[in-house]
N, C-alpha and C. Protein backbone atom coordinates (compact mmCIF):
# COMPACT_ATOMS: atom_id res chain seq x y z
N UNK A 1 -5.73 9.07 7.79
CA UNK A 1 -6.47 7.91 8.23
C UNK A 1 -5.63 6.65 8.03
N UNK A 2 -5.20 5.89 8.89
CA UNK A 2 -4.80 4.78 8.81
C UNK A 2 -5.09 3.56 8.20
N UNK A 3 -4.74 2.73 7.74
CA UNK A 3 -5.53 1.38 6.94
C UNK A 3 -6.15 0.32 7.98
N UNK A 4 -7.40 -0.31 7.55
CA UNK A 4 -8.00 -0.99 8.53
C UNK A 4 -7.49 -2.62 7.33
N UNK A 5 -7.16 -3.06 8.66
CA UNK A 5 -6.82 -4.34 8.26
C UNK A 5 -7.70 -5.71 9.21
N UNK A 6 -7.77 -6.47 8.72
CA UNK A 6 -8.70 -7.93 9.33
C UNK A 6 -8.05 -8.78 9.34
N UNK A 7 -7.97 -9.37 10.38
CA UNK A 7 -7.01 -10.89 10.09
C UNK A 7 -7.91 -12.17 10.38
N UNK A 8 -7.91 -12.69 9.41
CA UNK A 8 -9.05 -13.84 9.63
C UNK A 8 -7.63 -15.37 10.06
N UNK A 9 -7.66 -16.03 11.01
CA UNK A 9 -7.11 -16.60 11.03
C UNK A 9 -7.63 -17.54 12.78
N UNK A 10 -8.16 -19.01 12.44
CA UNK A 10 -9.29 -19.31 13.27
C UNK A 10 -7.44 -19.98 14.87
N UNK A 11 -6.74 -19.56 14.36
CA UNK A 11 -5.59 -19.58 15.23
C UNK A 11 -5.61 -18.41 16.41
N UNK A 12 -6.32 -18.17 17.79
CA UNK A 12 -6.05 -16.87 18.44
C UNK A 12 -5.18 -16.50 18.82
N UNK A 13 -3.84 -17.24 19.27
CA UNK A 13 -2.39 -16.46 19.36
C UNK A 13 -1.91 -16.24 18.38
N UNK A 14 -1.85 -16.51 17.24
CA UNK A 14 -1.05 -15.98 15.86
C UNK A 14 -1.76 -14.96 15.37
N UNK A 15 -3.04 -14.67 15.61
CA UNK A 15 -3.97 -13.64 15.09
C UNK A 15 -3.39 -12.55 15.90
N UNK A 16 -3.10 -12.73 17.11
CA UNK A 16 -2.77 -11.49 18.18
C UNK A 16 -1.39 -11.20 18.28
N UNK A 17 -0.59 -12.10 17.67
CA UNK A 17 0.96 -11.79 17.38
C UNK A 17 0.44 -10.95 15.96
N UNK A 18 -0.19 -10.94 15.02
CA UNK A 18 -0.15 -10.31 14.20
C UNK A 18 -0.96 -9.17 14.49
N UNK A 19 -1.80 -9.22 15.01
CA UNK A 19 -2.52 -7.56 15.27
C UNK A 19 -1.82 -6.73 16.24
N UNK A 20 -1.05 -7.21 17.21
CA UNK A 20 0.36 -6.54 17.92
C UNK A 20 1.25 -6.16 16.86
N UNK A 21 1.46 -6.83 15.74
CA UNK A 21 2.75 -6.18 14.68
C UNK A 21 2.22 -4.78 14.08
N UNK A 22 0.45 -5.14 13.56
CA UNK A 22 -0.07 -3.72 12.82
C UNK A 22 -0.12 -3.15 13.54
N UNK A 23 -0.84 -3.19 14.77
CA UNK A 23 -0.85 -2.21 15.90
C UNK A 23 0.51 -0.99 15.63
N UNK A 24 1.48 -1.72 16.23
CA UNK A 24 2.44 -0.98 16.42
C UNK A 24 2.94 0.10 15.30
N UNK A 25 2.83 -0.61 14.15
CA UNK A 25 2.71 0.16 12.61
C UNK A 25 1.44 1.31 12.79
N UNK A 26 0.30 1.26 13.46
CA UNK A 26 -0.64 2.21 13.54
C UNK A 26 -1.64 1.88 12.94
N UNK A 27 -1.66 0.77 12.26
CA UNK A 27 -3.35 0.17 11.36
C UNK A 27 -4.18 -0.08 12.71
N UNK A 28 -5.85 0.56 12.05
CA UNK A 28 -6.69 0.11 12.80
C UNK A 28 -6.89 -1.83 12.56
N UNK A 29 -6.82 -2.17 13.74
CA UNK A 29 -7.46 -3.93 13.41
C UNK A 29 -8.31 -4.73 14.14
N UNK A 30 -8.52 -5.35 13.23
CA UNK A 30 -10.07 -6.38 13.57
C UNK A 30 -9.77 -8.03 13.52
N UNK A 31 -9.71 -8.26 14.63
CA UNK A 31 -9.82 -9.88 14.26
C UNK A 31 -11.09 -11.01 13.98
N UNK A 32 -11.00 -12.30 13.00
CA UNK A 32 -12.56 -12.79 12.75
C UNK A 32 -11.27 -14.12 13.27
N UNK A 33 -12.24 -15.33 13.88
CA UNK A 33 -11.34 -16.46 14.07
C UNK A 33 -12.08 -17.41 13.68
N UNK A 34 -13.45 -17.52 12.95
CA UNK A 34 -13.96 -17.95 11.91
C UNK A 34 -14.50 -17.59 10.71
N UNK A 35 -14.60 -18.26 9.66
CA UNK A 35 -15.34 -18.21 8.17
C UNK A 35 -16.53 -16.56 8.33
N UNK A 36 -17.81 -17.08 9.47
CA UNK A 36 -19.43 -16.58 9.53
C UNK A 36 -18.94 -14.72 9.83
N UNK A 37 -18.12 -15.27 10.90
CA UNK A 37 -17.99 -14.03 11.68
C UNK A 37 -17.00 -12.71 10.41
N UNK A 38 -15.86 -13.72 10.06
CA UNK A 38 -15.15 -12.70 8.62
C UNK A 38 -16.23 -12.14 7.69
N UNK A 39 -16.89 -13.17 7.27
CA UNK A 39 -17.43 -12.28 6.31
C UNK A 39 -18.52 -11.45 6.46
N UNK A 40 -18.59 -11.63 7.73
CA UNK A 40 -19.68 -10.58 8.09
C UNK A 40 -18.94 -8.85 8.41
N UNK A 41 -17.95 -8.95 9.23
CA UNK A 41 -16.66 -7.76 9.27
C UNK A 41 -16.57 -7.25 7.68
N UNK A 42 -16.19 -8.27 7.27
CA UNK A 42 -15.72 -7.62 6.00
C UNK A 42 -17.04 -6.80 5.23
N UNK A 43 -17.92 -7.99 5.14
CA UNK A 43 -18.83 -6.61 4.78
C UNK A 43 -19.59 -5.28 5.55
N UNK A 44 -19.40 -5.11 6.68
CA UNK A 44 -19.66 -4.12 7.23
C UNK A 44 -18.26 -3.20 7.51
N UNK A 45 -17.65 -3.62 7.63
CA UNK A 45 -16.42 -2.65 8.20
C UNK A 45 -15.66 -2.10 6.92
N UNK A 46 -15.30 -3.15 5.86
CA UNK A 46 -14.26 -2.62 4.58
C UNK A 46 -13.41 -2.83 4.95
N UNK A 47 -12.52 -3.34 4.75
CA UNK A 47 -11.13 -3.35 5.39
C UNK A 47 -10.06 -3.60 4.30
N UNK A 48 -9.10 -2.48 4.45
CA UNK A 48 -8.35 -2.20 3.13
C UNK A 48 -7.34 -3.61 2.90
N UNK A 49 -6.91 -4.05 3.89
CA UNK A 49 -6.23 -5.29 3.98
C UNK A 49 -7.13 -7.00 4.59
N UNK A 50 -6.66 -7.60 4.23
CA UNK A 50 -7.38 -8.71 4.69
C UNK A 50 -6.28 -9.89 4.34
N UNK A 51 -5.67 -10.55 5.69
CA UNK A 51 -4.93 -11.56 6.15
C UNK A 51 -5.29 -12.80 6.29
N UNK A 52 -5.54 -13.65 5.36
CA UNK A 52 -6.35 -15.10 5.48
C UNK A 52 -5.84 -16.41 5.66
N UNK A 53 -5.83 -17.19 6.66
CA UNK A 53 -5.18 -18.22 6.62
C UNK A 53 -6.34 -19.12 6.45
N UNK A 54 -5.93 -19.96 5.32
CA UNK A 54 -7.18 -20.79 4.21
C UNK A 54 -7.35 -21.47 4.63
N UNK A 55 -6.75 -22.42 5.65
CA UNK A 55 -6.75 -23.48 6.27
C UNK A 55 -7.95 -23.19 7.74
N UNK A 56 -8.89 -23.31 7.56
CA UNK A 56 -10.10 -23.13 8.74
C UNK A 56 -11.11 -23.78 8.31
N UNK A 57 -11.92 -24.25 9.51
CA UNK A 57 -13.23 -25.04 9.32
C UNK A 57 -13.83 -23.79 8.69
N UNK A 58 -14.58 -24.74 7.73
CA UNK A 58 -15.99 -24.08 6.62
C UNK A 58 -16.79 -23.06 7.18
N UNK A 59 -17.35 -23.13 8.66
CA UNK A 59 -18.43 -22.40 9.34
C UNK A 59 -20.14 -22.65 8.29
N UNK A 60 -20.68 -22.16 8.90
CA UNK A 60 -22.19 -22.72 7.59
C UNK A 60 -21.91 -22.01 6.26
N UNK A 61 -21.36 -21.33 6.56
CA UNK A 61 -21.36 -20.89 5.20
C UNK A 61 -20.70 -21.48 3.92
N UNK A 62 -19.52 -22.24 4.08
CA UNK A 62 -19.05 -23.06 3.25
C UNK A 62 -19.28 -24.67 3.78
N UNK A 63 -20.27 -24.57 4.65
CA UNK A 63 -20.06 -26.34 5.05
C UNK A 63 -20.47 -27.05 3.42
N UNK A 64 -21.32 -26.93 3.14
CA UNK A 64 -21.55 -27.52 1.37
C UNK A 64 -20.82 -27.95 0.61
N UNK A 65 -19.33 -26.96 0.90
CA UNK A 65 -18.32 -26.96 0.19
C UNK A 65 -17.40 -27.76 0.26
N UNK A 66 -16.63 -28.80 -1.18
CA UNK A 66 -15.75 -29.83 -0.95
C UNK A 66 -14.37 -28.59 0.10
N UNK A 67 -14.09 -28.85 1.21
CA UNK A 67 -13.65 -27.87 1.06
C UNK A 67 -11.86 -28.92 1.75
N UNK A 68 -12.09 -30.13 1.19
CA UNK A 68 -11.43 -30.53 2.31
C UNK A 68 -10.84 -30.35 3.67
N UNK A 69 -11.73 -31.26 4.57
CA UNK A 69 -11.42 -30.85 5.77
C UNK A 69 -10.62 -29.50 6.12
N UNK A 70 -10.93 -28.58 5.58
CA UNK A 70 -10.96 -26.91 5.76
C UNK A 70 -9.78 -26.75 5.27
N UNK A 71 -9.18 -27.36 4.31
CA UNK A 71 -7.80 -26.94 3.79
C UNK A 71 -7.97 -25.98 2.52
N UNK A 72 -8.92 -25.80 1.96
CA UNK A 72 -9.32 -25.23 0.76
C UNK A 72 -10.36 -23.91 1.48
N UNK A 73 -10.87 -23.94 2.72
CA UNK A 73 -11.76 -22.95 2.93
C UNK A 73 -11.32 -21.15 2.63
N UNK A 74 -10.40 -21.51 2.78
CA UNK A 74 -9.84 -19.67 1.99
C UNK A 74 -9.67 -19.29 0.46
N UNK A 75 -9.74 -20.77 -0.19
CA UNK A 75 -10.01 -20.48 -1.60
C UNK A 75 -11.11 -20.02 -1.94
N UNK A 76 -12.39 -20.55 -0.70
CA UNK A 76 -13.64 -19.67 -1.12
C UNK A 76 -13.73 -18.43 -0.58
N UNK A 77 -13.17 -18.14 0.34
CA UNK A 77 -12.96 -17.05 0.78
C UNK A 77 -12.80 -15.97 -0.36
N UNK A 78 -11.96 -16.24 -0.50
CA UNK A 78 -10.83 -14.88 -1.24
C UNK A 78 -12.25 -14.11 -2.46
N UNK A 79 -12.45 -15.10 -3.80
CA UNK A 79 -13.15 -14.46 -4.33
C UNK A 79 -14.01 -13.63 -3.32
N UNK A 80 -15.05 -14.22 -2.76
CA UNK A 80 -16.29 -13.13 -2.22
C UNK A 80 -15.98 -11.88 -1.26
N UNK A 81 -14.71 -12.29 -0.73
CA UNK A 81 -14.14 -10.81 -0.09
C UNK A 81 -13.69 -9.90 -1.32
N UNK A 82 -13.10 -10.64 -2.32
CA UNK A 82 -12.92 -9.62 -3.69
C UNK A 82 -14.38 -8.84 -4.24
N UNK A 83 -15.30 -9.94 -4.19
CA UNK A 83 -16.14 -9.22 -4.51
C UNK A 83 -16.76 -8.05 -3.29
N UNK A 84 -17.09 -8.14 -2.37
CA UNK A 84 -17.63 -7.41 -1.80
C UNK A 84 -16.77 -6.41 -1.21
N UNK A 85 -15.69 -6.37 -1.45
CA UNK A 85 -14.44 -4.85 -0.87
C UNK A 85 -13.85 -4.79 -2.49
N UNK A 86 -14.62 -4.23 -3.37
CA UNK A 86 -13.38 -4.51 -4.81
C UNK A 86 -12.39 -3.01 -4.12
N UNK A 87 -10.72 -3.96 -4.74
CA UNK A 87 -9.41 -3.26 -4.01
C UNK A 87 -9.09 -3.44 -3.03
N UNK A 88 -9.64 -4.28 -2.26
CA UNK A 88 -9.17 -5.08 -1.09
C UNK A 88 -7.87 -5.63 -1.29
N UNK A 89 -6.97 -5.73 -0.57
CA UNK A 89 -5.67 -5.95 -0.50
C UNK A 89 -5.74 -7.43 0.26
N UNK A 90 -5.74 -8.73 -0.31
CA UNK A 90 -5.63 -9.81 0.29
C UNK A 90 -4.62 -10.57 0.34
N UNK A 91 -4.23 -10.88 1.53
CA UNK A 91 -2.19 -11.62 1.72
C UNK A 91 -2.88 -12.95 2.61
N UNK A 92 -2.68 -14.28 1.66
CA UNK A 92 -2.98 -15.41 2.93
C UNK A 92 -1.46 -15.67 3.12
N UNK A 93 -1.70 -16.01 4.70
CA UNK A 93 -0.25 -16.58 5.16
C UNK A 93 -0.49 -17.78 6.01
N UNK A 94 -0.12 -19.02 5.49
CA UNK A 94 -0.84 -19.98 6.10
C UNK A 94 0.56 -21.05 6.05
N UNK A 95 0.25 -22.27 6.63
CA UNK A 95 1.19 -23.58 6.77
C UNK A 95 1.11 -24.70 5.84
N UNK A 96 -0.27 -24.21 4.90
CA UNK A 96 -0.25 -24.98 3.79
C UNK A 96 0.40 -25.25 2.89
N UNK A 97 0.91 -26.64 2.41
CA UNK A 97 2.23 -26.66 1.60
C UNK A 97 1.44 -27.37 0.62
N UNK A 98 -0.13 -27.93 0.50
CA UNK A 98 -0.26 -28.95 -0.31
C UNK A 98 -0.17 -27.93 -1.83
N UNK A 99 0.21 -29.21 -3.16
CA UNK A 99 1.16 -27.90 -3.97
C UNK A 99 -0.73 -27.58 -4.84
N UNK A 100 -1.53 -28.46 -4.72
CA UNK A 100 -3.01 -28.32 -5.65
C UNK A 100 -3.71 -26.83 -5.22
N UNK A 101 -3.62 -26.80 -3.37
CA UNK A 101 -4.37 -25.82 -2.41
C UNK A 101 -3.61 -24.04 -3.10
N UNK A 102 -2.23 -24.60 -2.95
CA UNK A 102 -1.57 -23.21 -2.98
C UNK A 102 -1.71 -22.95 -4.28
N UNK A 103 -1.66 -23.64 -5.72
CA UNK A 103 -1.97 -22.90 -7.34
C UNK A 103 -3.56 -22.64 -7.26
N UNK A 104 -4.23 -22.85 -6.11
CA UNK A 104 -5.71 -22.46 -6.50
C UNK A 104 -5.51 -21.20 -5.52
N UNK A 105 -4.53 -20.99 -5.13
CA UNK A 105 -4.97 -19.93 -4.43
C UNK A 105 -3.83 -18.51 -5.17
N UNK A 106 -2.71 -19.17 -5.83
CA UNK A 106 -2.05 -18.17 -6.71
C UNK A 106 -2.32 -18.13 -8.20
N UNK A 107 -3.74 -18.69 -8.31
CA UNK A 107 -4.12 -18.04 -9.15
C UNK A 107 -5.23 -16.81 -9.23
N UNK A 108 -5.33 -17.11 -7.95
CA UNK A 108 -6.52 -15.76 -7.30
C UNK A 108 -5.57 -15.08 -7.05
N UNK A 109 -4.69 -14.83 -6.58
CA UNK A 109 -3.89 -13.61 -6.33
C UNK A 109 -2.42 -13.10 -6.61
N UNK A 110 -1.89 -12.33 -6.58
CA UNK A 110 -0.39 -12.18 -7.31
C UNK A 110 0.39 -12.72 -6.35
N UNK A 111 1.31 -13.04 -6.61
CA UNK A 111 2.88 -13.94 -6.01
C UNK A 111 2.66 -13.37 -4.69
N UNK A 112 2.97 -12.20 -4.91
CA UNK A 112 3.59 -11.45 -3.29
C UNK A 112 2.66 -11.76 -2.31
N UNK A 113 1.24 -11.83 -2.29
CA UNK A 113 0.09 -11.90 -1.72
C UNK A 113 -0.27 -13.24 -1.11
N UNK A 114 0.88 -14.24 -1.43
CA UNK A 114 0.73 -15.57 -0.77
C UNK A 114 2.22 -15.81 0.06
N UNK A 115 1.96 -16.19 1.37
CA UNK A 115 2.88 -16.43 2.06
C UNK A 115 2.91 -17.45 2.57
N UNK A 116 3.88 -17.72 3.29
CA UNK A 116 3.94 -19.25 4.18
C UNK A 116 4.15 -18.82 5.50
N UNK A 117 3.80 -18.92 6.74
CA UNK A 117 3.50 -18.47 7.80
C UNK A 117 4.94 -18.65 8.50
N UNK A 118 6.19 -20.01 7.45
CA UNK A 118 7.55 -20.43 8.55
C UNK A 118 8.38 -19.16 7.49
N UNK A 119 7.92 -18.72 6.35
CA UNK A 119 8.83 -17.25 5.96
C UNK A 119 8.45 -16.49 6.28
N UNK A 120 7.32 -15.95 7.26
CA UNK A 120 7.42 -14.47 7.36
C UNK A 120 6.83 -14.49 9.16
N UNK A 121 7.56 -13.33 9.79
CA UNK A 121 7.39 -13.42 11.54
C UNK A 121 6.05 -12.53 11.13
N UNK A 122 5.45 -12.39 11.81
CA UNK A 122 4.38 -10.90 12.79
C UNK A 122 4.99 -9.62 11.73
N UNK A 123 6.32 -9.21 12.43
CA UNK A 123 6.62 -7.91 11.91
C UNK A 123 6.64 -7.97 10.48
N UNK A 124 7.67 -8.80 10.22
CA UNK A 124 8.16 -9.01 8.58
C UNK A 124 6.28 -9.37 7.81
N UNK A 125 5.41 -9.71 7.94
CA UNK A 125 4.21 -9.21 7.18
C UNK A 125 3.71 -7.88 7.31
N UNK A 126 3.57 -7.63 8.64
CA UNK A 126 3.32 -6.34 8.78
C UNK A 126 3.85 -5.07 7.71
N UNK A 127 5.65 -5.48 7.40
CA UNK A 127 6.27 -4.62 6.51
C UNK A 127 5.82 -5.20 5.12
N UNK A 128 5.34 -6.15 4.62
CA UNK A 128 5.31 -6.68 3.53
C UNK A 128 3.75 -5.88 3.16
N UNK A 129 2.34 -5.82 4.14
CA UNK A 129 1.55 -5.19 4.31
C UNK A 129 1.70 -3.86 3.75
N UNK A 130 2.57 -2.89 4.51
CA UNK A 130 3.10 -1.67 4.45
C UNK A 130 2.81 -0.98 3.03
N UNK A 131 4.11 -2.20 2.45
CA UNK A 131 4.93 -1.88 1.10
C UNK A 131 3.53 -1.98 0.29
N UNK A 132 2.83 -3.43 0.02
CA UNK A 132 1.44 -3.61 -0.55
C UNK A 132 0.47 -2.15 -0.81
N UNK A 133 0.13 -1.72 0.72
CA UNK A 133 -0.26 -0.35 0.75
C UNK A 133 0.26 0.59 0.01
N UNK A 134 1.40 0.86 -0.22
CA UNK A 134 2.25 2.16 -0.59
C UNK A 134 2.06 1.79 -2.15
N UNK A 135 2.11 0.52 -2.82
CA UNK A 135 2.45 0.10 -3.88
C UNK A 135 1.04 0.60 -4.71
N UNK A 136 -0.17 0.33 -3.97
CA UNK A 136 -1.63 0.45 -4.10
C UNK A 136 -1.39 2.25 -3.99
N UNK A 137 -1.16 3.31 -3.35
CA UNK A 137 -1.47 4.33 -3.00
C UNK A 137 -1.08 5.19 -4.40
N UNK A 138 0.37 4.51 -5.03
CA UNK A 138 0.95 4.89 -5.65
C UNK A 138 0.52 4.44 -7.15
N UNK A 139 -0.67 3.89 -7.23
CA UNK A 139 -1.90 3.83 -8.48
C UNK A 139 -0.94 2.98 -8.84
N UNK A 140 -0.28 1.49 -8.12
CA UNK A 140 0.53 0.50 -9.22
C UNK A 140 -0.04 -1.09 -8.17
N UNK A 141 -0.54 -1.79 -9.13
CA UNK A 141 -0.93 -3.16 -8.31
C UNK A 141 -0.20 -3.39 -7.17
N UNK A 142 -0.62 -3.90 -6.07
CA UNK A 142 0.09 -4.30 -4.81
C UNK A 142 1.38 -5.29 -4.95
């Protein structure tokens, strides 16, 4: 069985340059291109991977939230997809450089699991994905 992966990313050509990279690797994938619609996938589908670019409008679900003008909206993200897939494999790869956004978001997750969208193409996550998987299969943190 292949890994189902989600790419939440409210960008639709970068979402589809990246579901063309898993594709080709053989992951089943799902795209959400807002907040409402992700977390609704995620909790129905499971999805062993989950690709978040933090930078997206709130949707209702975080409108409440300081979330600055959607630069922080994947910081809320991340926990509640942790909670509701526990072992979910989460990699944001986003254009965010502000340095406050990115330590709130590496402290939710390990080093490798945060990217910058100008270091890594389509493929080169896709392989970074891969390795994550194999690292997880092989009973050792991603």
């Amino acid at each position: 069985m292949s890994a189902k992966i989600l790419i939440i990313d409210d960008e639709k050509i970068q979402a589809s340059f990246y579901e063309l990279a898993f594709k080709r690797k053989g992951y089943e994938v799902q795209q959400a291109l807002d907040v409402d619609t992700a977390l609704l996938i995620v909790s129905e589908w499971k999805p062993d991977v989950v690709i978040l670019d933090i930078m997206m409008p709130p949707g209702s679900t975080y409108a409440q939230t300081d979330h600055f003008s959607g630069l922080r909206t994947g910081t809320f993200l991340i926990p509640d997809i942790l909670q509701m897939v526990p072992g979910v494999i989460v990699v944001v790869s986003t254009v965010v450089k502000n340095p406050e956004t990115l330590d709130i978001v590496r402290r939710l997750l390990p080093p490798r699991q945060v990217t910058l969208k100008s270091s890594y193409d389509p493929q080169q996550l896709a392989e970074l994905v891969q390795s994550l998987l194999e690292a997880q299969r092989e009973g050792g943190r991603p």
